[in-house]
Protein backbone atom coordinates (compact mmCIF):
# COMPACT_ATOMS: atom_id res chain seq x y z
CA UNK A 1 -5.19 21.08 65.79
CA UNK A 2 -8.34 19.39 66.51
CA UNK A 3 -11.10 19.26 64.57
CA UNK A 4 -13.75 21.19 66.73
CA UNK A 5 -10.70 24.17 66.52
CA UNK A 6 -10.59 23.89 62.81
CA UNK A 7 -14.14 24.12 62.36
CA UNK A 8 -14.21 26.77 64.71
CA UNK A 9 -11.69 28.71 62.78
CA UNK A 10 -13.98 28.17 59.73
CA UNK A 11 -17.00 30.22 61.21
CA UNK A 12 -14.32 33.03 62.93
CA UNK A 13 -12.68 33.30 59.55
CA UNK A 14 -16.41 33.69 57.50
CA UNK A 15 -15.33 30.79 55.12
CA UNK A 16 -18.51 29.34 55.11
CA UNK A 17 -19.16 28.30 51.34
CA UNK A 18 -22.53 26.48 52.29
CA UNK A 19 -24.07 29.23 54.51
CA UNK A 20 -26.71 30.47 52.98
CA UNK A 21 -28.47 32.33 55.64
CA UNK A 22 -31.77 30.97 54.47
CA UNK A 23 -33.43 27.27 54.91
CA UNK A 24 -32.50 24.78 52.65
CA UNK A 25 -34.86 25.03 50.17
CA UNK A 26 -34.39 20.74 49.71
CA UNK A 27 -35.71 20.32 53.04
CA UNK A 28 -38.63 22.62 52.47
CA UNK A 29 -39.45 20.70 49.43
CA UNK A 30 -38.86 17.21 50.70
CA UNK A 31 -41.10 17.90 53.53
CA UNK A 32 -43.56 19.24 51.69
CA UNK A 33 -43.74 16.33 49.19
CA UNK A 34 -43.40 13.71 51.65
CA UNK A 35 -46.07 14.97 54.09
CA UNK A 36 -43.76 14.78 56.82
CA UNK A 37 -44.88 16.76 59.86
CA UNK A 38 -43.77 18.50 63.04
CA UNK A 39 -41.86 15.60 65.22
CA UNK A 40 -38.79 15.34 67.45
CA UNK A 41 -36.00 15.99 65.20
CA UNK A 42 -32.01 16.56 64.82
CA UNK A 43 -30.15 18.45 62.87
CA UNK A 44 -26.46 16.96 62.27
CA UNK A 45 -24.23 19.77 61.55
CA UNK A 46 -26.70 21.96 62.24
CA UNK A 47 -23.94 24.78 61.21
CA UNK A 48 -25.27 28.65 62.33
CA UNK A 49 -28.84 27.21 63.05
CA UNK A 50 -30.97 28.30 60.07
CA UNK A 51 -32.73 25.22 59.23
CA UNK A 52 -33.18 24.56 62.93
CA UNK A 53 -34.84 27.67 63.34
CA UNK A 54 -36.85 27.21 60.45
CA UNK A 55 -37.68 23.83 61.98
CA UNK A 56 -38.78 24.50 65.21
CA UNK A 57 -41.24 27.54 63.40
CA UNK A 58 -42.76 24.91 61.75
CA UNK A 59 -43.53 23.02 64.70
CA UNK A 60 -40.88 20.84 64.80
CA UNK A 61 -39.24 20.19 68.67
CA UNK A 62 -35.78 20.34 67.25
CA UNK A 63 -31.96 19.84 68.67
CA UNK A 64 -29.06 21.00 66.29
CA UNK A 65 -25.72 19.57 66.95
CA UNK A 66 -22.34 20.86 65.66
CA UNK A 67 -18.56 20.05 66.57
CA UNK A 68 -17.77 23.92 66.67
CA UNK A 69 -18.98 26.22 69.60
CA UNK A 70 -19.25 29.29 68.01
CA UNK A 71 -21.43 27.98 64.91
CA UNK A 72 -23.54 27.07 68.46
CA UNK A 73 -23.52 30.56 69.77
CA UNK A 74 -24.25 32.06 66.74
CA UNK A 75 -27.51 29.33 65.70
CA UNK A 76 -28.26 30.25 69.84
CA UNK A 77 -28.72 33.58 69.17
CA UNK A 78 -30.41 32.95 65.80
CA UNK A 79 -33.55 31.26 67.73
CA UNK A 80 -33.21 34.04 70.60
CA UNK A 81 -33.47 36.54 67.60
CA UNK A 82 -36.77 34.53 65.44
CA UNK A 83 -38.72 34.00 69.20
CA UNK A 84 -38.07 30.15 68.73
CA UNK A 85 -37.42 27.26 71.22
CA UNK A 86 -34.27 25.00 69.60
CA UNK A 87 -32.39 23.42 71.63
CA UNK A 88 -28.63 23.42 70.30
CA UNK A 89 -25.19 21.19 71.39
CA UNK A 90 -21.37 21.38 70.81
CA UNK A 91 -20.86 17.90 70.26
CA UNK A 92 -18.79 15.49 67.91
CA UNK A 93 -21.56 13.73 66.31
CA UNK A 94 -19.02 10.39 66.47
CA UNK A 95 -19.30 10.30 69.89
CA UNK A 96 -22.76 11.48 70.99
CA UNK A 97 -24.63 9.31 73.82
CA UNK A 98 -27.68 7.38 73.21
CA UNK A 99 -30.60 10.12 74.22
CA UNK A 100 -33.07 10.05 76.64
CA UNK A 101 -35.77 9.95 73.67
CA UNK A 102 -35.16 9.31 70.13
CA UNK A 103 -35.36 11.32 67.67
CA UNK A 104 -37.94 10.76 65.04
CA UNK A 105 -36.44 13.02 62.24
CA UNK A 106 -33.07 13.92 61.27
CA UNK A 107 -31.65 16.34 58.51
CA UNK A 108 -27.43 16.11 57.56
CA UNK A 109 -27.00 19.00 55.09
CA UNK A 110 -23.35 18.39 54.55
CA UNK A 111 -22.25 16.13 57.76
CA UNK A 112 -22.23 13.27 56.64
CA UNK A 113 -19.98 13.77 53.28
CA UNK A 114 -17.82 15.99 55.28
CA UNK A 115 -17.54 12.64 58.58
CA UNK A 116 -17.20 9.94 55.97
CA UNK A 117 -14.34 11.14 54.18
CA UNK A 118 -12.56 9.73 57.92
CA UNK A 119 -14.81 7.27 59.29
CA UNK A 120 -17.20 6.22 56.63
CA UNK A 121 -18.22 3.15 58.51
CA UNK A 122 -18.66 5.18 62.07
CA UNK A 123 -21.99 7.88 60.82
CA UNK A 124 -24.08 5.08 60.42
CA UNK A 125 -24.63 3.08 63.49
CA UNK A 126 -24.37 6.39 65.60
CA UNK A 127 -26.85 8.27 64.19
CA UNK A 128 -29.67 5.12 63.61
CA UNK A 129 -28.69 4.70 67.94
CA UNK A 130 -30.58 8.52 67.81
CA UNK A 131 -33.38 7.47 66.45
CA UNK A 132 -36.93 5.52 66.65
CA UNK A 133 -37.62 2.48 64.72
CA UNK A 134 -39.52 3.85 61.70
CA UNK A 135 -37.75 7.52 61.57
CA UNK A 136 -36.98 9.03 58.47
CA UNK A 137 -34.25 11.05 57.90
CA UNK A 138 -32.92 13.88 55.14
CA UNK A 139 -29.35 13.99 54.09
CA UNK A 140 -27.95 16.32 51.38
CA UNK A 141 -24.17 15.10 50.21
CA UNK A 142 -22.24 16.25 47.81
CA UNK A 143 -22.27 14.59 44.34
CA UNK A 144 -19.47 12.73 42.82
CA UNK A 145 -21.13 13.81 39.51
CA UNK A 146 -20.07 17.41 39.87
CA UNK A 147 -17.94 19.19 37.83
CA UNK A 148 -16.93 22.24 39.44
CA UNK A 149 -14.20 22.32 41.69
CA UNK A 150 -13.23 23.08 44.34
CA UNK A 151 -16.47 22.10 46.17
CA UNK A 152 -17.96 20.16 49.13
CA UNK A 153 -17.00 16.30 49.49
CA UNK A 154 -18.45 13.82 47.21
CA UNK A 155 -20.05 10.42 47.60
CA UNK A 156 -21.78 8.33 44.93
CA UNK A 157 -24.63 6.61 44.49
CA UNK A 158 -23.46 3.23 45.16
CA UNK A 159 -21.20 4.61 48.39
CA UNK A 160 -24.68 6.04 49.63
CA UNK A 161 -26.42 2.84 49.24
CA UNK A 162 -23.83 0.33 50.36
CA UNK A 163 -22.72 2.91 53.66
CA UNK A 164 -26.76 4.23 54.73
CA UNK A 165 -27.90 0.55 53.64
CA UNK A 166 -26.65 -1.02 56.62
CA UNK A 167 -29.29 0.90 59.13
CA UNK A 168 -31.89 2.65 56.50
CA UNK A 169 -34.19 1.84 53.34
CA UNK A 170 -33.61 4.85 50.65
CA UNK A 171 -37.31 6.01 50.01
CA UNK A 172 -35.77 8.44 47.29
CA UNK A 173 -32.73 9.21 45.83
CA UNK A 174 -31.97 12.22 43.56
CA UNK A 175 -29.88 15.00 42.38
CA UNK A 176 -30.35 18.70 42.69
CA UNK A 177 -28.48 21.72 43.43
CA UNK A 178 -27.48 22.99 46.59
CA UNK A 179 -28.73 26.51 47.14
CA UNK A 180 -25.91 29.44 46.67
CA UNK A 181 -24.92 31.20 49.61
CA UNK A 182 -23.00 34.40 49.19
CA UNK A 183 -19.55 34.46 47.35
CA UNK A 184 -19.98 31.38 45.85
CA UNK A 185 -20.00 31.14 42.23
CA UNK A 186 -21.83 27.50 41.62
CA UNK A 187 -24.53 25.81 42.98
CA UNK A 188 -22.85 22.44 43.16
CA UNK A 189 -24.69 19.75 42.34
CA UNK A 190 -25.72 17.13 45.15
CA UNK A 191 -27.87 14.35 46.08
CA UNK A 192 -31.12 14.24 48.56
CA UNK A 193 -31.37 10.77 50.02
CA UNK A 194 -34.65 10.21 51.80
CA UNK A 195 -34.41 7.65 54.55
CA UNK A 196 -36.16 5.58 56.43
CA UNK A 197 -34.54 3.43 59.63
CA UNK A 198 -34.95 -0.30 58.94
């Protein structure tokens, strides 16, 4: 089974632990605090679309990527639905292309903890190849502090800094909780990295 079929299977099936059907309220607040405004952006992962709808309403000119069609179909119609214009993409995020214009944004809510556990050395270098010299970036990973279990893959701090180090500065590093999405009895505790490309 490949992976795009088992992720697939995932969003047929409903087991969707970190769907929350509303925008990651970590994004809302790191924007916010950081000042950073509309841009071209990318959202890795970009799961059933919410946060790139919430994006692009914001201003944002935004392109979602995710391995599994039908999470695309479904964040397709989400945008159809709100009135917005996102652009979304079945795609391995391993293997995407350089792009025609770089991206000067980029949220991961869950990508790149979920890609590193086989390929920890491969996110990296394909994702800074997306973007402009200067862009900053969001990523929310699980937390190898955590507790609870079962929940999403963990990373420390030191595997954040030694893996992202290689292409980005960490503005700011620190814990919070994910937000709950239906059925799910925790909010698991992760970490917001705030990046910069070197």
């Amino acid at each position: 089974m490949t992976e795009s079929s088992e992720w697939n299977d995932r969003y047929r099936d409903g087991n969707l632990p970190w769907d929350t059907g509303r925008p990651s309220s970590e994004l809302q607040r790191v924007l916010s605090r950081h000042a950073i405004g509309p841009c071209r952006a990318l959202d890795l992962g970009c799961g059933t679309g919410t946060n790139s709808v919430w994006l692009a309403q914001q201003g944002f000119d935004v392109t979602g990527i995710d391995v599994a069609a039908l999470a695309i179909e479904r964040a397709t119609e989400r945008a159809r639905a709100a009135g917005v214009n996102a652009k979304f993409v079945a795609a391995d995020i391993l293997k995407l292309p350089d792009p025609d214009r770089p991206f000067s944004f980029f949220f991961d809510r869950g990508c790149y903890h979920a890609v590193r556990r086989g390929a920890p050395a491969a996110y990296v270098p394909v994702i800074a190849r997306q973007l402009a010299p200067g862009a900053s970036g969001l990523i929310l990973a699980g937390n190898a502090n955590e507790t609870h279990s079962p929940g999403p893959p963990v990373v420390t701090d030191l595997q954040l800094h030694d893996e992202l180090g290689v292409a980005f500065n960490i503005l700011d590093l620190r814990e919070f909780r994910f937000d709950e999405a239906p059925g799910v009895p925790a909010k698991f505790l992760g970490w917001s990295c705030l990046v910069k490309k070197l």
